[in-house]
Protein backbone atom coordinates (compact mmCIF):
# COMPACT_ATOMS: atom_id res chain seq x y z
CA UNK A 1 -69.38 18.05 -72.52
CA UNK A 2 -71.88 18.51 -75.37
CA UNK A 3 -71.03 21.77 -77.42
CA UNK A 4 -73.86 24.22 -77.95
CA UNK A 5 -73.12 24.03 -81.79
CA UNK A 6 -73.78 20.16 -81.49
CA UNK A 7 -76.81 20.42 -79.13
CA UNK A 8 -78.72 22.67 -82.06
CA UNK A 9 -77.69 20.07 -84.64
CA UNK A 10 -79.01 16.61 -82.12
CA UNK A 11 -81.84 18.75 -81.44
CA UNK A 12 -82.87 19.28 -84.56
CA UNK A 13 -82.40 16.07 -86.24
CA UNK A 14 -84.43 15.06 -82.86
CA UNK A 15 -87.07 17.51 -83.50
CA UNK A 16 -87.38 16.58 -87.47
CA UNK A 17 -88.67 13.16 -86.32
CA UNK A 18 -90.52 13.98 -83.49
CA UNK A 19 -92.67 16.67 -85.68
CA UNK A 20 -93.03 14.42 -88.22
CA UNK A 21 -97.09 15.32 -88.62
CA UNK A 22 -96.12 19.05 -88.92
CA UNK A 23 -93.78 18.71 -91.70
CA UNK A 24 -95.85 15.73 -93.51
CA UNK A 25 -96.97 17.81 -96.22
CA UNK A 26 -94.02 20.05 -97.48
CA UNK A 27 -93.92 23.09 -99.10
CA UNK A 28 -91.25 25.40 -99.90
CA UNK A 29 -89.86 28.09 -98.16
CA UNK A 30 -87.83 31.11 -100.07
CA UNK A 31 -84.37 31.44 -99.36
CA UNK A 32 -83.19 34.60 -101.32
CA UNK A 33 -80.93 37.04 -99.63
CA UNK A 34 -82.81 40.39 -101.11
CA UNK A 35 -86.24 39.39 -99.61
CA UNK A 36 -85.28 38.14 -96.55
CA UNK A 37 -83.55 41.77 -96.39
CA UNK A 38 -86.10 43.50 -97.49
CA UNK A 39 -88.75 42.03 -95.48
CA UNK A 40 -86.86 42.82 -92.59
CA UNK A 41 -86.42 46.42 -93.34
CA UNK A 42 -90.05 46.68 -93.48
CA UNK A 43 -90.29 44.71 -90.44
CA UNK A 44 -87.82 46.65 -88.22
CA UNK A 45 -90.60 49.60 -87.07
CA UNK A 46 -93.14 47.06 -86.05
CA UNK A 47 -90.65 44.88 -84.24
CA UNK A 48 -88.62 48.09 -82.60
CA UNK A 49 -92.22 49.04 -80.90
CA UNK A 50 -93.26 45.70 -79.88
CA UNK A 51 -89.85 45.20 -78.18
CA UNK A 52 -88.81 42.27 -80.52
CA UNK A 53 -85.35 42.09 -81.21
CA UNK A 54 -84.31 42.99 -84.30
CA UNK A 55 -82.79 39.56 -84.84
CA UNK A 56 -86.67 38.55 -85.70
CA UNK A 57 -86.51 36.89 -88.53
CA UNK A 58 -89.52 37.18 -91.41
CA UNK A 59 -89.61 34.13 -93.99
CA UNK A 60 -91.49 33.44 -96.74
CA UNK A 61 -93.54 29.98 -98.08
CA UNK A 62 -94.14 29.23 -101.84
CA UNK A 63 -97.76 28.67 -101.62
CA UNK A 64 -100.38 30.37 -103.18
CA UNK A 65 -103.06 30.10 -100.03
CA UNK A 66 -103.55 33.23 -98.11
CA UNK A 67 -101.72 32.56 -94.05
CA UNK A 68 -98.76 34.02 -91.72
CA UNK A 69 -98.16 32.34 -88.20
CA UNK A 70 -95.64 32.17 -86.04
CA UNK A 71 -94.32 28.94 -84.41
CA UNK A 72 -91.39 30.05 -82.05
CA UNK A 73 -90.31 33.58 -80.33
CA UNK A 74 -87.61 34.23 -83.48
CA UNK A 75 -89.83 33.65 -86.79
CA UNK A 76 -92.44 34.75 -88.81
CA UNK A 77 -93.53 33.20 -91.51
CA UNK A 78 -95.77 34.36 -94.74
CA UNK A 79 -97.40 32.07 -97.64
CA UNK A 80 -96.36 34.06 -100.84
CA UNK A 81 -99.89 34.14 -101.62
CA UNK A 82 -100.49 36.42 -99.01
CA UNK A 83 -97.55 38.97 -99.20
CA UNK A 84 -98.72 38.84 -103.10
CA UNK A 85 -102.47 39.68 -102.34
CA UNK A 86 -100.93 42.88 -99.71
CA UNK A 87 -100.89 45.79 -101.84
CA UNK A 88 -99.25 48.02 -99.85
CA UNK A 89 -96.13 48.46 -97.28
CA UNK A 90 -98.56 48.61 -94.37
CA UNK A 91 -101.09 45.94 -95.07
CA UNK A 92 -97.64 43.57 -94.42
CA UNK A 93 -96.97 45.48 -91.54
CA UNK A 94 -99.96 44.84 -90.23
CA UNK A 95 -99.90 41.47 -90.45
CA UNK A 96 -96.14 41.23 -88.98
CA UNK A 97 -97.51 43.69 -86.10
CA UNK A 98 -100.02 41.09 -85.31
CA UNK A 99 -98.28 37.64 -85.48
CA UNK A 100 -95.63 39.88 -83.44
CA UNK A 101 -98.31 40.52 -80.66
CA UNK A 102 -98.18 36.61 -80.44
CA UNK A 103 -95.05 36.38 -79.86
CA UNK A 104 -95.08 39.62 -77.40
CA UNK A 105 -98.43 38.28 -75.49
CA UNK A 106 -96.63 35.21 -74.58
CA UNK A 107 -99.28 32.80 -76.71
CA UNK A 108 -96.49 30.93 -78.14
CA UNK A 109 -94.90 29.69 -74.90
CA UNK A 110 -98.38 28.62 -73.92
CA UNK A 111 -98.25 26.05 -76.41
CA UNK A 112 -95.17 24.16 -75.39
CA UNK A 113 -97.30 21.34 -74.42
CA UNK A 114 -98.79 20.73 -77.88
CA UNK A 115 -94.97 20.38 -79.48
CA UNK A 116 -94.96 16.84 -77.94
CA UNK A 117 -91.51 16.31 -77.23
CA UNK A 118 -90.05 19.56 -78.76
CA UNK A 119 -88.60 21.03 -75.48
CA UNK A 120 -88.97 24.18 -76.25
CA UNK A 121 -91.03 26.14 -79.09
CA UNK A 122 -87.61 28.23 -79.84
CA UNK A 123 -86.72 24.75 -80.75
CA UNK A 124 -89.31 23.97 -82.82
CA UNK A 125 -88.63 27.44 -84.83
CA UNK A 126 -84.97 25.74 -85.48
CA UNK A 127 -86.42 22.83 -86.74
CA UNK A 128 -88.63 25.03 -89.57
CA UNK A 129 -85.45 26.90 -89.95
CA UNK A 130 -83.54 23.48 -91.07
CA UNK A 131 -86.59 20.95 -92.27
CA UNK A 132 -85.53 21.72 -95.88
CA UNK A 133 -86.45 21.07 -99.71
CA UNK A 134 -83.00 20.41 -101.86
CA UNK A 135 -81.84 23.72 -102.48
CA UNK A 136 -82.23 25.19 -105.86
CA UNK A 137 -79.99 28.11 -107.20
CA UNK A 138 -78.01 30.26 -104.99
CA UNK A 139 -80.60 33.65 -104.87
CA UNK A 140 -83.78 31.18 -106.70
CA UNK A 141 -86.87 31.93 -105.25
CA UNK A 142 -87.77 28.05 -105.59
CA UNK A 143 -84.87 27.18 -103.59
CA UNK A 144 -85.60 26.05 -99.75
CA UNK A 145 -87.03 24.55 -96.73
CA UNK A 146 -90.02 22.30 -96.25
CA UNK A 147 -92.44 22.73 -93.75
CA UNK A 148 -95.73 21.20 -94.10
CA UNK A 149 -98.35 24.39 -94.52
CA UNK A 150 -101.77 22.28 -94.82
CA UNK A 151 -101.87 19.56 -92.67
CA UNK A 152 -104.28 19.21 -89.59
CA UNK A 153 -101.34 18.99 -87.15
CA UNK A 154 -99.82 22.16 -87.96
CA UNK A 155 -103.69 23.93 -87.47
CA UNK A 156 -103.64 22.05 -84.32
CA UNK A 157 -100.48 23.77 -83.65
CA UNK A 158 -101.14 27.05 -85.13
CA UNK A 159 -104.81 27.86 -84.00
CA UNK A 160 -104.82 30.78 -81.77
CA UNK A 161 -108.27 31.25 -79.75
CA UNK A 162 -110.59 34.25 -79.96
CA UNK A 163 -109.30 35.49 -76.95
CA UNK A 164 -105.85 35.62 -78.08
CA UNK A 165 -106.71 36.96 -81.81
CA UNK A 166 -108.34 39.86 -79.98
CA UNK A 167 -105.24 40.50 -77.36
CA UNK A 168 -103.21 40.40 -80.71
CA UNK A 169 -105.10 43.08 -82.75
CA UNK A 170 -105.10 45.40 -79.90
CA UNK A 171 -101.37 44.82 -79.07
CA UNK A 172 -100.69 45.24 -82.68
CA UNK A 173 -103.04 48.24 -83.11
CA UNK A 174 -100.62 49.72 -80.59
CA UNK A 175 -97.86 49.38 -82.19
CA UNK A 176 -98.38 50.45 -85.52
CA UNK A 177 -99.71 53.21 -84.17
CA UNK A 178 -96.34 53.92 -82.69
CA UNK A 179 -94.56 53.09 -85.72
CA UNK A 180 -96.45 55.16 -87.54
CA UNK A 181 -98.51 53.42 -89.23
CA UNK A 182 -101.47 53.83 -90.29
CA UNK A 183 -104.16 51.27 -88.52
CA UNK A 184 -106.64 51.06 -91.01
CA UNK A 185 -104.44 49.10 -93.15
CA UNK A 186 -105.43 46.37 -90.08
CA UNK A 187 -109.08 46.70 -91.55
CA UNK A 188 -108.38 46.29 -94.73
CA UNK A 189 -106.13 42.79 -94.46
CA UNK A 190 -109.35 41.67 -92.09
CA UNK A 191 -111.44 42.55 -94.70
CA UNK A 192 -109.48 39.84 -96.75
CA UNK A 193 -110.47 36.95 -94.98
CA UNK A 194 -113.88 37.88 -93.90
CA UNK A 195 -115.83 35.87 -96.75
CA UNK A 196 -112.90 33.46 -95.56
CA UNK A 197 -115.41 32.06 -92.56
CA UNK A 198 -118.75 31.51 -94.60
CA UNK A 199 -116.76 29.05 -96.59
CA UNK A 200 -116.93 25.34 -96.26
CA UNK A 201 -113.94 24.36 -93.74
CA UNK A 202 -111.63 22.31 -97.45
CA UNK A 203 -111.91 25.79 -98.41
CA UNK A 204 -111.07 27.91 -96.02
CA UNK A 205 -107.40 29.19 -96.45
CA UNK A 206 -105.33 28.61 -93.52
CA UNK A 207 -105.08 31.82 -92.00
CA UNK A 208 -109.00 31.32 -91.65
CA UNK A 209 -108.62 28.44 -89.58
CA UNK A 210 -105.94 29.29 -87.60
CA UNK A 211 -106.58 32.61 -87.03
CA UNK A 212 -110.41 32.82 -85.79
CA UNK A 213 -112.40 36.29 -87.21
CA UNK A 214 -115.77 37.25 -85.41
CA UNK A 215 -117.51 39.94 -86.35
CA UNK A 216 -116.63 41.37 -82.70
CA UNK A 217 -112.92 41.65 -83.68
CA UNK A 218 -113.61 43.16 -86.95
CA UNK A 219 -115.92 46.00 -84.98
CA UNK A 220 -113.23 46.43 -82.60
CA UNK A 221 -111.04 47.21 -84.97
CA UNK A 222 -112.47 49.04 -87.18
CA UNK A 223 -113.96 51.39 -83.93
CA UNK A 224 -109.48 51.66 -82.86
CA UNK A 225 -108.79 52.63 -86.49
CA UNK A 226 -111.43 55.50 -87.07
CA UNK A 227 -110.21 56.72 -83.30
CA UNK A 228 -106.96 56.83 -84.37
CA UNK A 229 -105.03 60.63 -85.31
CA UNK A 230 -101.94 61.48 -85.64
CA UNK A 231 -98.50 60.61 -87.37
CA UNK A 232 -99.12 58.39 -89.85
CA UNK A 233 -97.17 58.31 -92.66
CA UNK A 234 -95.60 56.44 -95.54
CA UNK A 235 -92.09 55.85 -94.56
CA UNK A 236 -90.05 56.04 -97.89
CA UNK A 237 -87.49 53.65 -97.03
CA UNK A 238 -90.38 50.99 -96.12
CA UNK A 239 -91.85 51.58 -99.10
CA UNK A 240 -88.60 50.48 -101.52
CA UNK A 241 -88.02 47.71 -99.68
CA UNK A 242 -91.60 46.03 -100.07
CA UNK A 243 -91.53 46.92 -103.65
CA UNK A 244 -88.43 45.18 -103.84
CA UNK A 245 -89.58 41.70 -101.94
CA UNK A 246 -92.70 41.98 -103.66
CA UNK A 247 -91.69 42.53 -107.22
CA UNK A 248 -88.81 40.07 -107.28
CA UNK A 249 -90.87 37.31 -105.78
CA UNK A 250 -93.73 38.30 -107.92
CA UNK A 251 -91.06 38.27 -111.09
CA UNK A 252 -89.75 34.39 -109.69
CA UNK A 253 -93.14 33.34 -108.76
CA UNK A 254 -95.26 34.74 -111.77
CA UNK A 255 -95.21 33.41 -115.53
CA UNK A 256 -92.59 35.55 -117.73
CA UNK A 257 -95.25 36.97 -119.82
CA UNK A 258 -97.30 38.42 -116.95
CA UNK A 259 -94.16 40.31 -115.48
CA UNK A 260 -93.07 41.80 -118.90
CA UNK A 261 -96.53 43.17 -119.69
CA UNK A 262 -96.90 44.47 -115.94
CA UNK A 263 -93.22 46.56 -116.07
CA UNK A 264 -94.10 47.40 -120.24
CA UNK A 265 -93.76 51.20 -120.06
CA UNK A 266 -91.60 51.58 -116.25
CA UNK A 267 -88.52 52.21 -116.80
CA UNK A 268 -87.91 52.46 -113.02
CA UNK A 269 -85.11 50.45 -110.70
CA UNK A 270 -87.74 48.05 -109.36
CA UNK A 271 -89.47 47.63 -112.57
CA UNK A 272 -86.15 47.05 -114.76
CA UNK A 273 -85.08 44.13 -112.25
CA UNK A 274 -88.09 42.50 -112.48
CA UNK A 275 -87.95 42.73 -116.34
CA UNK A 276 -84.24 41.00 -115.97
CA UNK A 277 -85.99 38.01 -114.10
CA UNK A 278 -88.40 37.23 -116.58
CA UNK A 279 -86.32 37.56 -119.58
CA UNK A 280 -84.29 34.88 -116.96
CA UNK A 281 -86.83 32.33 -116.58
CA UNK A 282 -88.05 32.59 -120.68
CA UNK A 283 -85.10 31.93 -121.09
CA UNK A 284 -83.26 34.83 -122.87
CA UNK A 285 -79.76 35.17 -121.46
CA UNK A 286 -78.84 38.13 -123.87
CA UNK A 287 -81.87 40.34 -122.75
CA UNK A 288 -81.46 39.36 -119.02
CA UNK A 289 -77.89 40.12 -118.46
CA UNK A 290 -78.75 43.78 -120.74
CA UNK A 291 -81.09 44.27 -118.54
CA UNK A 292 -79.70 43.64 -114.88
CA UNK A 293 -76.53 45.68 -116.03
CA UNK A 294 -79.02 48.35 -116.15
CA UNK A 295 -80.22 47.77 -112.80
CA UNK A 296 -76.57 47.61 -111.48
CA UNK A 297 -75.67 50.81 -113.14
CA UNK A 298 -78.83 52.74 -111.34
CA UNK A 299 -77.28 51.53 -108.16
CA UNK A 300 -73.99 49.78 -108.46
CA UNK A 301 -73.10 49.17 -104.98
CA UNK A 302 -76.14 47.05 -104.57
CA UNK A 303 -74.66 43.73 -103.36
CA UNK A 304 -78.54 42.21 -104.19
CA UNK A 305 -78.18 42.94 -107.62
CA UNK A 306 -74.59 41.36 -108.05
CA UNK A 307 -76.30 38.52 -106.76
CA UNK A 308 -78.86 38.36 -109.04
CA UNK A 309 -76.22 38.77 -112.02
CA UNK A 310 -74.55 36.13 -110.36
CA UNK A 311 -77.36 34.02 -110.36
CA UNK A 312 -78.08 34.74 -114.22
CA UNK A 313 -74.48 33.94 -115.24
CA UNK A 314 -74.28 30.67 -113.61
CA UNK A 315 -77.70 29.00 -114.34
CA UNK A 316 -76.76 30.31 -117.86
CA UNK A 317 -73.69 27.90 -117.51
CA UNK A 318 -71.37 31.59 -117.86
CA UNK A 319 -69.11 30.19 -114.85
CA UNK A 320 -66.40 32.38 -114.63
CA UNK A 321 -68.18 35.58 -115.07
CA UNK A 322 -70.58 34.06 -112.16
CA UNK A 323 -68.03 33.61 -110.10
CA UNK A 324 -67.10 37.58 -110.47
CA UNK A 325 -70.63 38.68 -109.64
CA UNK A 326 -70.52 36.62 -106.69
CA UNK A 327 -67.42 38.51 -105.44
CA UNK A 328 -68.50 41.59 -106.10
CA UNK A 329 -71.75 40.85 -104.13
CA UNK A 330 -69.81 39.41 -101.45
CA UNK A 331 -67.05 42.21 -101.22
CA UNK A 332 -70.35 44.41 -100.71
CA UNK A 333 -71.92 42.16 -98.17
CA UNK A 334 -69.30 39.79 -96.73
CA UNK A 335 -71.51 37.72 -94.03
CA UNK A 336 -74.17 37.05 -95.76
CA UNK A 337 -74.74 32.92 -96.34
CA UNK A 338 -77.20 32.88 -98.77
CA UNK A 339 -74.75 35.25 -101.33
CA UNK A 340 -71.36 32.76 -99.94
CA UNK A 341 -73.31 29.52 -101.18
CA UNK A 342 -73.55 31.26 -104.65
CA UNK A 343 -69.97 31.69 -105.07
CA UNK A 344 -69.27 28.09 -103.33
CA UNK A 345 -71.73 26.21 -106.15
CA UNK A 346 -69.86 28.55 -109.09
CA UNK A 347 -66.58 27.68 -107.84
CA UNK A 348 -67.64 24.20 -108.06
CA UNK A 349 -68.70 24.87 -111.36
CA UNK A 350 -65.39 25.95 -112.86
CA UNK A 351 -64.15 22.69 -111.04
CA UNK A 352 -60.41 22.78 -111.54
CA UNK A 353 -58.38 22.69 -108.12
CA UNK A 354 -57.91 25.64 -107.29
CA UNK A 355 -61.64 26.72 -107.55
CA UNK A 356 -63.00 23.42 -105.92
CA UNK A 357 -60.23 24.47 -102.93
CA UNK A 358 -61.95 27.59 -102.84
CA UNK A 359 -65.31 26.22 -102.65
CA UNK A 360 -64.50 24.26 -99.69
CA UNK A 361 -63.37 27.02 -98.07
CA UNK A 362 -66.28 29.30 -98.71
CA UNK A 363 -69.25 26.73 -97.89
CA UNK A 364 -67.62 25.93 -95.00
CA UNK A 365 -67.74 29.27 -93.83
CA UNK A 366 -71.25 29.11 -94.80
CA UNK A 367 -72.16 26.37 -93.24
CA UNK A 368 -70.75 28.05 -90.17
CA UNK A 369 -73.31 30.83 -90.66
CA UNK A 370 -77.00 28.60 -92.00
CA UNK A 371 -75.36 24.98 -90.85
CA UNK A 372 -79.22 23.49 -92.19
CA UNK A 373 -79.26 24.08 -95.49
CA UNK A 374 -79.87 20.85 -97.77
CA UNK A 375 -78.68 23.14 -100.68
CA UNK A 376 -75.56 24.31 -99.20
CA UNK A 377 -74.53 20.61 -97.52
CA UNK A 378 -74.96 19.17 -100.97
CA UNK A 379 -72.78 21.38 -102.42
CA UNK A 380 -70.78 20.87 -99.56
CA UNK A 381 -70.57 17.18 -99.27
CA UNK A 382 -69.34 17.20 -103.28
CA UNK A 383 -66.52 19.69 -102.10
CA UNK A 384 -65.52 17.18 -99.53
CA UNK A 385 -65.31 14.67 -101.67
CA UNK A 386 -63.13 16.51 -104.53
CA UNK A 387 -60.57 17.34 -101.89
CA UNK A 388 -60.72 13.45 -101.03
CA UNK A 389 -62.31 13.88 -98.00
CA UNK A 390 -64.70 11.26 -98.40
CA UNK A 391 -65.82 10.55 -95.15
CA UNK A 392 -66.95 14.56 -94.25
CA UNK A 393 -68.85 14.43 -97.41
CA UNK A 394 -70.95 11.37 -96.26
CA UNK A 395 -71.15 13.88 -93.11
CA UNK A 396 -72.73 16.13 -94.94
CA UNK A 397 -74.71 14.04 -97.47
CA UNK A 398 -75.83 12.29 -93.73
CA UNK A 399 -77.04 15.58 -92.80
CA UNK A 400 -79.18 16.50 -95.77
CA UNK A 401 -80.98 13.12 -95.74
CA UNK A 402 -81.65 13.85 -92.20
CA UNK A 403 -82.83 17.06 -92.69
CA UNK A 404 -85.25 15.99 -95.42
CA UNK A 405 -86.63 13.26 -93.01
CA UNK A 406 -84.92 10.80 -95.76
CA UNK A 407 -83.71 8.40 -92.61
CA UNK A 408 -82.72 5.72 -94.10
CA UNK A 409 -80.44 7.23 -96.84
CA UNK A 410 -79.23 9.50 -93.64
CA UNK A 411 -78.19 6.32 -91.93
CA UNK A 412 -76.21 4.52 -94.71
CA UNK A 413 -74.59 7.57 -95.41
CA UNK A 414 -73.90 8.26 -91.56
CA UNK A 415 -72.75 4.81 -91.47
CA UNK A 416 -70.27 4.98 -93.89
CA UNK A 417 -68.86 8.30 -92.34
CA UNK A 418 -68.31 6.71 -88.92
CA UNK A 419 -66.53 4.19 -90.47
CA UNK A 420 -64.08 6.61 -92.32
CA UNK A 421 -63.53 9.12 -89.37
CA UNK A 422 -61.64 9.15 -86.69
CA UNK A 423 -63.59 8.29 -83.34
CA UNK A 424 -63.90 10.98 -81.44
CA UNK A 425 -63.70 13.57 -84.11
CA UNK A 426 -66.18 16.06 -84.96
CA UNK A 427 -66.96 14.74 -87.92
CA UNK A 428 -67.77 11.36 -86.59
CA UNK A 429 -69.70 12.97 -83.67
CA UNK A 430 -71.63 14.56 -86.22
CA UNK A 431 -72.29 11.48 -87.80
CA UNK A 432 -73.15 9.79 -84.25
CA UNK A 433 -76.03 12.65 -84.45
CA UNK A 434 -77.43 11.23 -87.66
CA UNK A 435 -77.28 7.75 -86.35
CA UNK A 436 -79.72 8.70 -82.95
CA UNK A 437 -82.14 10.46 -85.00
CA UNK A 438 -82.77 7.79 -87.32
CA UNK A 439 -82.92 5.56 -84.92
CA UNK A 440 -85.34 7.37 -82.89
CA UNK A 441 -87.61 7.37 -86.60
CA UNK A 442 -87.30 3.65 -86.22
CA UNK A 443 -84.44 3.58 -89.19
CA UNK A 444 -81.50 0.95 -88.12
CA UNK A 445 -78.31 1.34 -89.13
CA UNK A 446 -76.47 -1.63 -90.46
């Protein structure tokens, strides 16, 4: 009997090949604790009124082009360009409220048949949740996933019709008006893209494309928003939390310079930890680790902000104190992958045995929790192999290869594990995994 956990990994490694065109052109997709939190703080209104779960998950591309989509019932996705150009709390909830009414309407399912031999589209949402770009820093904003974001495939995939982009305002319309807030923040992120249209098409940015405007939709929008009374209001809460996604993507995204002249004369929380990531990435340890202390003392139970530190400390080769800041943001926030794969690449860092031990122990645990990540099964596969466990790190190093659509290096590797395991175990099953999906891209193994 096939386990569930090794179902999601075959179909994955399945799906990676059979989606090939959608994930030709790759981009990178944040993976940073804080955002991903944040974002779904400000998420959780729009979701609780369209009847999403709150398991919804909102991610975020590094690209600078202006689109949000969704591609199974469980994700939304945003280009950073476009939660960059959103100047306000509910300009991004408007745009999750309406790639929510996709999901809620039911358009997603209706494109099962375009995912060729993706089963399912919840499927094809775990293979953008594992198609990955090697990992950088545990917390980096350039760390991540690839998914391709341009190509003519993924508009193929993506497009929603008219009929659909209208069903979705309205439905979205709704609930933000039951969340409280305020609609005509929907007519103001249509006004975005409305000299998106008289654009040649190699112009357009994607969420033109893919998410038809008429002049129709704009009017009926515009006619539900001036309609609209009532309770609408600035929830405080929401409002922290998008200043926190925003400014600390903005800080990781944006040159030094920029960011330091932007937070000049704020000597607010926000504003100082932006100030500690660009004196970061000049690089000037001194100032940044002054300067997030700050931030930690303003709220020192912050496990985000321990993080960060730790993230500081380590890329500034400070190993040991990393490794503290990692346990402190742990302590604060036990479950939470992203923050565990931190502390597992420090502890590899000190590498003496008792810290590489550790490591093992605490990547596996993440792996447990985000068993995708090229980043983390790197760091994984090199614990393997300091405990001597050389044929779970080719397991692993099989995996990553596999996830990056590198087939043949997945094979060798997967291969070689087969060869060291035991038959039978899961380690060699794993590997068996590897082996059918690089087959099935037309990779044999030796």
């Amino acid at each position: 009997m096939v386990t569930l956990q090794r179902w999601a990994a075959r179909a994955i490694l399945t799906l990676t090949f059979a989606l090939a065109p959608v994930i030709a052109m790759a981009q990178t997709l944040v993976r940073d604790a804080e955002i991903e939190y944040a974002l779904q703080q400000v998420a959780q209104p729009i979701l609780q009124a369209a009847g999403l779960p709150s398991s919804t998950r909102i991610f975020v591309i590094l690209d600078s082009s202006l689109n949000a989509f969704v591609v199974d019932n469980k994700s939304i996705f945003f280009h950073s360009g476009l939660l960059l150009k959103l100047d306000t709390p509910a300009k991004v909830q408007a745009v999750i409220a309406h790639e929510a009414a996709h999901i809620a309407n039911g358009h997603i399912s209706r494109r099962r048949s375009n995912i060729g031999a993706a089963s399912t589209a919840a499927q094809l949402g775990l293979l953008l949740a594992a198609a990955a770009a090697a990992a950088g820093g545990s917390g980096d904003a350039a760390a991540g996933l690839a998914i391709g974001a341009g190509s003519a495939a993924q508009r193929a995939l993506f497009a929603h019709t008219r009929a659909e982009e209208a069903s979705a305002d309205q439905a979205a319309l709704r609930y933000m008006r039951q969340a409280g807030v305020d609609p005509k923040a929907m007519v103001d992120v249509l006004d975005i893209f409305r000299g998106q249209e008289a654009l040649s098409r190699g112009r357009q940015d994607p969420y033109a494309v893919t998410h038809p405007l008429t002049r129709d939709r704009l009017r009926a929008v515009e006619a539900f928003a001036a309609g609209t009374s009532g309770d609408v209001r600035t929830d405080p809460t929401t409002a922290y939390w998008y200043a926190r996604a925003v400014g600390k993507l903005s800080a990781f995204t944006r040159a030094p310079s920029w960011t330091l002249r932007r937070v000049r004369n704020d000597t607010g929380e926000i504003a100082t930890m932006r100030r500690a990531v660009a004196y970061h990435r000049k690089p000037d340890t001194s100032r940044a680790l002054e300067t997030i202390d700050q931030v930690i003392g303003m709220r020192p139970n912050d496990p985000f902000y321990h993080e960060l530190k730790g993230q500081i400390l380590l890329e500034s080769r400070r190993v040991d104190a990393a490794i503290a800041s990692y346990r402190r943001a742990i302590a604060l926030r036990p479950r939470e992958p992203l923050i565990l794969r931190g502390l597992g690449r420090a502890l590899l860092g000190a590498d003496t045995a008792s810290s590489n031990a550790q490591a093992l122990q605490v990547l596996t645990e993440a792996r447990g929790r985000d068993a995708f990540d090229p980043g983390l099964l790197r760091d994984l596969a090199l614990a393997h192999a300091r405990a001597g466990q050389n044929g779970l790190a080719s397991v692993a190093t099989a995996e990553r290869y596999a996830i990056l659509r590198r087939f043949k290096d997945a094979a060798t590797h997967a291969q070689r594990a087969a060869g060291l395991l035991p038959q039978g175990s899961s380690g060699w099953l794993r590997a068996q995994d590897v082996l059918s999906a690089a087959k099935q891209a037309g990779v044999a193994s030796k």
